[in-house]
C-alpha atoms as a PDB file:
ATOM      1  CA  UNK A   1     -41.553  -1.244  69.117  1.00  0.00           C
ATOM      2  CA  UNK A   2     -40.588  -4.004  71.605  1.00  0.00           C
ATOM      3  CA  UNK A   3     -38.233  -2.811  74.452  1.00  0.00           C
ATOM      4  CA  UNK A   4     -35.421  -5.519  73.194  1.00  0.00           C
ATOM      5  CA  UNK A   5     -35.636  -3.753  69.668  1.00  0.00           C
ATOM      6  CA  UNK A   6     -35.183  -0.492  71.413  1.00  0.00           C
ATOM      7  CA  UNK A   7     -32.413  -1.355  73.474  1.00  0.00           C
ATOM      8  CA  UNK A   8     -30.303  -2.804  70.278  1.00  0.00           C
ATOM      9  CA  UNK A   9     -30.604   0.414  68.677  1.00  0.00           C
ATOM     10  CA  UNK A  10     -29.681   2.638  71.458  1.00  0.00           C
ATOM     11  CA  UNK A  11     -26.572  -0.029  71.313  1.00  0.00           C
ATOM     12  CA  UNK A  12     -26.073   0.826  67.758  1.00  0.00           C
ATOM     13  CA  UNK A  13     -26.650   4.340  68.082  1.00  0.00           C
ATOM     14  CA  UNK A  14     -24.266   4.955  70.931  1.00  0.00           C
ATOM     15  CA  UNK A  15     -21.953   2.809  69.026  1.00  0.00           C
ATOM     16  CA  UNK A  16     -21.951   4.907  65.627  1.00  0.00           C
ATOM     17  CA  UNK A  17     -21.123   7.817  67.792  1.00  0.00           C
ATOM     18  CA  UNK A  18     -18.126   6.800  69.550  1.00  0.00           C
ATOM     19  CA  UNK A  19     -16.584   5.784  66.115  1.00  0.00           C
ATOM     20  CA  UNK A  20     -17.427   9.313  64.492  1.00  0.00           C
ATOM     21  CA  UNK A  21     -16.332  10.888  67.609  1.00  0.00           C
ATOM     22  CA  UNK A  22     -12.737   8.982  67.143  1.00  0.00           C
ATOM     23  CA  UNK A  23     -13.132   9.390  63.581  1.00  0.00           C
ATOM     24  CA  UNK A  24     -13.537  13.341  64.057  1.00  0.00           C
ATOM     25  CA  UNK A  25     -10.868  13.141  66.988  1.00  0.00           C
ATOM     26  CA  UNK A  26      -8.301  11.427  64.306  1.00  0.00           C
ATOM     27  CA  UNK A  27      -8.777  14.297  61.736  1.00  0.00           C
ATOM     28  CA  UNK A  28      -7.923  16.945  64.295  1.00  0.00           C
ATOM     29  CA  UNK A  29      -4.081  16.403  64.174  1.00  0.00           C
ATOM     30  CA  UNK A  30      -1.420  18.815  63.332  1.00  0.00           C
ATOM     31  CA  UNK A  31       0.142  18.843  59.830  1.00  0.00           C
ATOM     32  CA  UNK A  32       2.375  21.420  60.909  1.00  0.00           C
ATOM     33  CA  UNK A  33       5.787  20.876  60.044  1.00  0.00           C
ATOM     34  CA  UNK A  34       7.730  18.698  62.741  1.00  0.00           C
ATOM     35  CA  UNK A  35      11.085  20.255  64.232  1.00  0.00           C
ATOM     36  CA  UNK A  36      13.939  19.460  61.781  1.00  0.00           C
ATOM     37  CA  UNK A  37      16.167  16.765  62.584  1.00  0.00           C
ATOM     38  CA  UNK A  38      18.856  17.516  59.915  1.00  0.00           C
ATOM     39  CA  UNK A  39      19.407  21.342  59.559  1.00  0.00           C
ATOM     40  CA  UNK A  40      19.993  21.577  56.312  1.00  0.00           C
ATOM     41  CA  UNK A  41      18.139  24.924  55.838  1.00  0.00           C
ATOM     42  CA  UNK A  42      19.453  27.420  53.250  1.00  0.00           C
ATOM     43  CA  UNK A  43      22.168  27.813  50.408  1.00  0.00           C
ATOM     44  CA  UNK A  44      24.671  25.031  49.333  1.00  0.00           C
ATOM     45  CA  UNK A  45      27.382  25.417  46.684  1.00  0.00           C
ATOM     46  CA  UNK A  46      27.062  21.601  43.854  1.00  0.00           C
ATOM     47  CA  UNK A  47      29.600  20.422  42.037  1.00  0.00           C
ATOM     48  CA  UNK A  48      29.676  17.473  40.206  1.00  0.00           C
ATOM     49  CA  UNK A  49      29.938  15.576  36.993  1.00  0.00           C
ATOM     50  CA  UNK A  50      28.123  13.731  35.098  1.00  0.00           C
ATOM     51  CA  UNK A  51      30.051  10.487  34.093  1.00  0.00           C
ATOM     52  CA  UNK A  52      27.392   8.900  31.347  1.00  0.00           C
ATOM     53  CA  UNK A  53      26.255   9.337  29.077  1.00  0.00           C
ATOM     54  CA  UNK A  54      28.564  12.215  28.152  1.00  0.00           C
ATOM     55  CA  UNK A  55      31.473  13.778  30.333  1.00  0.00           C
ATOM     56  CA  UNK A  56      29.538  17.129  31.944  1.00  0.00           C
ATOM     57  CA  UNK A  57      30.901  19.431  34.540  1.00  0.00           C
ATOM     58  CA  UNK A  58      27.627  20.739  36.973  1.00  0.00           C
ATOM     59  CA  UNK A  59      28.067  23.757  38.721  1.00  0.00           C
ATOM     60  CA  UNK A  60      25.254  25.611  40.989  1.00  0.00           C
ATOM     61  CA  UNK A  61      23.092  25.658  44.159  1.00  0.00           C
ATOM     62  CA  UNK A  62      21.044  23.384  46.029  1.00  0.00           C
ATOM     63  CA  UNK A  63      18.675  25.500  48.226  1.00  0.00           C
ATOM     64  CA  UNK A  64      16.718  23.532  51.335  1.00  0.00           C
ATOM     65  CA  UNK A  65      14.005  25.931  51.717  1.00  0.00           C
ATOM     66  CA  UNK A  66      11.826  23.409  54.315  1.00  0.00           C
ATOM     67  CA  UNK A  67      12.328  20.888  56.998  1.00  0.00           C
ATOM     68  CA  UNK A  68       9.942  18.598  58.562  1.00  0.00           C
ATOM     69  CA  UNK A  69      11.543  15.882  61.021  1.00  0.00           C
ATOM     70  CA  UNK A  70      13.935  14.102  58.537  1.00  0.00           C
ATOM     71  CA  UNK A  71      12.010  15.422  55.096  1.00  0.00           C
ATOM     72  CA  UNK A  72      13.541  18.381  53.383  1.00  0.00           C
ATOM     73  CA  UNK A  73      12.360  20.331  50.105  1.00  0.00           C
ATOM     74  CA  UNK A  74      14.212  22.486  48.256  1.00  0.00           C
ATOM     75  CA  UNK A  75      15.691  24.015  44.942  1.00  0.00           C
ATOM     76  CA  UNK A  76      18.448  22.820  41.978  1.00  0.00           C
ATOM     77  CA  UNK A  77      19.458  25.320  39.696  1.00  0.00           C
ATOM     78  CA  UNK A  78      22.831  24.284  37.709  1.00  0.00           C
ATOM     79  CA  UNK A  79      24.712  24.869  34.632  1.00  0.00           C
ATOM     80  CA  UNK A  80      25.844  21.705  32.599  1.00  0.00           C
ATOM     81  CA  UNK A  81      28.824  22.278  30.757  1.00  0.00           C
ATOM     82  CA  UNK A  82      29.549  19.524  27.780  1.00  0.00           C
ATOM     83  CA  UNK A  83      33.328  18.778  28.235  1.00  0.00           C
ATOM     84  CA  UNK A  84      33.591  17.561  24.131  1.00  0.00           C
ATOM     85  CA  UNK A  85      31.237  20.434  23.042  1.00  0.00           C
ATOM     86  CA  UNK A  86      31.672  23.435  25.366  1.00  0.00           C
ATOM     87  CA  UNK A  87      28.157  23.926  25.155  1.00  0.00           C
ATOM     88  CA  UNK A  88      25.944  24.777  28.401  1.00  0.00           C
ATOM     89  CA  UNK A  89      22.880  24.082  29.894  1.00  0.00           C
ATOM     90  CA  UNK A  90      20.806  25.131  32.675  1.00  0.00           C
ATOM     91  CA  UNK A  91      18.765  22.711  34.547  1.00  0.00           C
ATOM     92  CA  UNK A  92      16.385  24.033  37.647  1.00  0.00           C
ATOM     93  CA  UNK A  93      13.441  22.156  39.290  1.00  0.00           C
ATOM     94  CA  UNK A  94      12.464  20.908  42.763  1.00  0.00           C
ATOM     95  CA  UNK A  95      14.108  18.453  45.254  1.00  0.00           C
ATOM     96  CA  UNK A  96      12.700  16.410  48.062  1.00  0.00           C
ATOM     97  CA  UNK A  97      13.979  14.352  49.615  1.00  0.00           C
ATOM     98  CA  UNK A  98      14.760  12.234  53.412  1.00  0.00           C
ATOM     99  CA  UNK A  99      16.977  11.210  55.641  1.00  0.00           C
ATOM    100  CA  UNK A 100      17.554   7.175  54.786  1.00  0.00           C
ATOM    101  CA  UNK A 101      19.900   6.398  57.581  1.00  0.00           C
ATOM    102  CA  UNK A 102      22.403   7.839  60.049  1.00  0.00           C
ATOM    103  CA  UNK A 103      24.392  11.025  58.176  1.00  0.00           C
ATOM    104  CA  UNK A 104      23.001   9.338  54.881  1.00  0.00           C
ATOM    105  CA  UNK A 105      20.145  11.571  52.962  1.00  0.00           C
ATOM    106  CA  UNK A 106      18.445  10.581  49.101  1.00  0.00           C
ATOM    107  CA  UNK A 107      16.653  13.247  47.503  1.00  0.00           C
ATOM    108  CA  UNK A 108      15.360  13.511  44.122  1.00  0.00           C
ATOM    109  CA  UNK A 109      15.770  16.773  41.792  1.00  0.00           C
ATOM    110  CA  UNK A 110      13.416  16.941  39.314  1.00  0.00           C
ATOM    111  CA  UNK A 111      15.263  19.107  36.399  1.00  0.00           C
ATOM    112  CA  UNK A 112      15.792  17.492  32.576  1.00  0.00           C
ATOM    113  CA  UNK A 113      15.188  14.166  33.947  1.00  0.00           C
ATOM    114  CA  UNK A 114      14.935  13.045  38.099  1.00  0.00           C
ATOM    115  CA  UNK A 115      18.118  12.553  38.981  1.00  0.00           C
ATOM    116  CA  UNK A 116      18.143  10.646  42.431  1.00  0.00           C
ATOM    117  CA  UNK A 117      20.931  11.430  44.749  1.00  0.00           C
ATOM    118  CA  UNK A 118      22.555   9.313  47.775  1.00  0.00           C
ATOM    119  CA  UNK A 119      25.203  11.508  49.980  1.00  0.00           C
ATOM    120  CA  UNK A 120      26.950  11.337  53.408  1.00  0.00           C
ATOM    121  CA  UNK A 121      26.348  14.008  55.582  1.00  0.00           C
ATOM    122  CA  UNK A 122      29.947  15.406  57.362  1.00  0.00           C
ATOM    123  CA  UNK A 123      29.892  18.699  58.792  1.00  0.00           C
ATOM    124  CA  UNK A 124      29.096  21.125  56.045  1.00  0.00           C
ATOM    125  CA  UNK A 125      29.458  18.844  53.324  1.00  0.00           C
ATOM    126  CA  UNK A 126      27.264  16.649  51.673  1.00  0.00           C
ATOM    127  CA  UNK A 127      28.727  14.002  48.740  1.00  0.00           C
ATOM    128  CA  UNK A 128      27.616  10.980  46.979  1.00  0.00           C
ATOM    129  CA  UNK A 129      26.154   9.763  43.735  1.00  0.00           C
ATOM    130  CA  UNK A 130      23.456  10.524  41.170  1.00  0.00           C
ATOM    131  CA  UNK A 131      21.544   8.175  38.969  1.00  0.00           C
ATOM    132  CA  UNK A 132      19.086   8.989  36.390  1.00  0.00           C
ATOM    133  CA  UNK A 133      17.056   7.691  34.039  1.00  0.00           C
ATOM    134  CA  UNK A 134      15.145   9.439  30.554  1.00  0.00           C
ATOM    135  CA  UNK A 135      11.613   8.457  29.221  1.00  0.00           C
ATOM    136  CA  UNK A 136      13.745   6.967  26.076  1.00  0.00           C
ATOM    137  CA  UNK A 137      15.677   4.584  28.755  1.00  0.00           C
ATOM    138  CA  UNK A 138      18.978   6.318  28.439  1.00  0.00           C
ATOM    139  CA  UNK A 139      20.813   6.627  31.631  1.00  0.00           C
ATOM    140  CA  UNK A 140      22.914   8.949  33.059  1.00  0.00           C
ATOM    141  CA  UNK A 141      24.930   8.875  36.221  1.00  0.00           C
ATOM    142  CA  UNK A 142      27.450  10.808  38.137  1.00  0.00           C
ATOM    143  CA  UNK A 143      29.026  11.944  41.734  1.00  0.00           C
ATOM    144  CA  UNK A 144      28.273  15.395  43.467  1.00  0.00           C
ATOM    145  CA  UNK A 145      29.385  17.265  46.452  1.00  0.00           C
ATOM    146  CA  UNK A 146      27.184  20.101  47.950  1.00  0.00           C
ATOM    147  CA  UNK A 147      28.761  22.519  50.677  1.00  0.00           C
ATOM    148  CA  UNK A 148      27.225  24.986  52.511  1.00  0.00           C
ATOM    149  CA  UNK A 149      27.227  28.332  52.296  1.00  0.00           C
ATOM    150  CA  UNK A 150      28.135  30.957  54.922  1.00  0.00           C
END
């Protein structure tokens, strides 16, 4: 093999292992959890309603069971009561959701349908809207307020 030939694969070579070295290097990060920037951690009393499609009163608790930076994940469990009907409901299912600007978080709960919610943060209280939407289209909306716990 020529010496020129040589030297353009010891280029190559050398080459190929500085980008798996970086490659390996990149991999080795933490995906530990990041210190929580919000402190939402643990039990919060919800109230809302539910404006449309029907008039229901909700009534349970929102747990934040994790934290990572501005991220949170949690727990819905609430019981719908029809105001026309009387009847109840109980919805559960997950939430996750983010800070989306100063004192402002939007988290999704996952329970008959995913309802996405939009709330100012002050003090111990959280409160803002809901929106959302069924696999047959139908809509439903309403306001909440979640307060924490002692």
């Amino acid at each position: 093999m020529r010496s020129a030939t040589r030297s353009r694969l010891r280029v190559l070579a050398k080459g190929l292992a500085l980008t798996l070295a970086l490659l390996g290097a990149a991999c080795l990060h933490s995906t530990a959890p990041l210190p929580s920037l919000l402190q939402l951690s643990g039990a919060w009393k919800y109230t809302g309603v539910q404006t449309a499609p029907v008039r229901e009163t909700l009534t349970g608790t929102l747990t934040i069971s994790r934290e990572s930076g501005t991220s949170f994940q949690g727990r819905l469990d609430l019981v719908a009561a029809n105001q026309q009907t009387g009847q109840s409901s109980v919805l559960g299912g997950l939430v996750s959701g983010s800070e989306s600007g100063t004192d402002v978080i939007d988290f999704d709960a996952d329970l008959d349908v995913t309802r996405r919610h939009v709330g100012q943060i002050v003090a111990d209280t959280i409160s803002g809207t809901w929106i959302g939407t069924a696999p047959d289209g139908t809509i439903s909306s309403g306001t909440f307020r979640a307060e924490r716990e002692p």
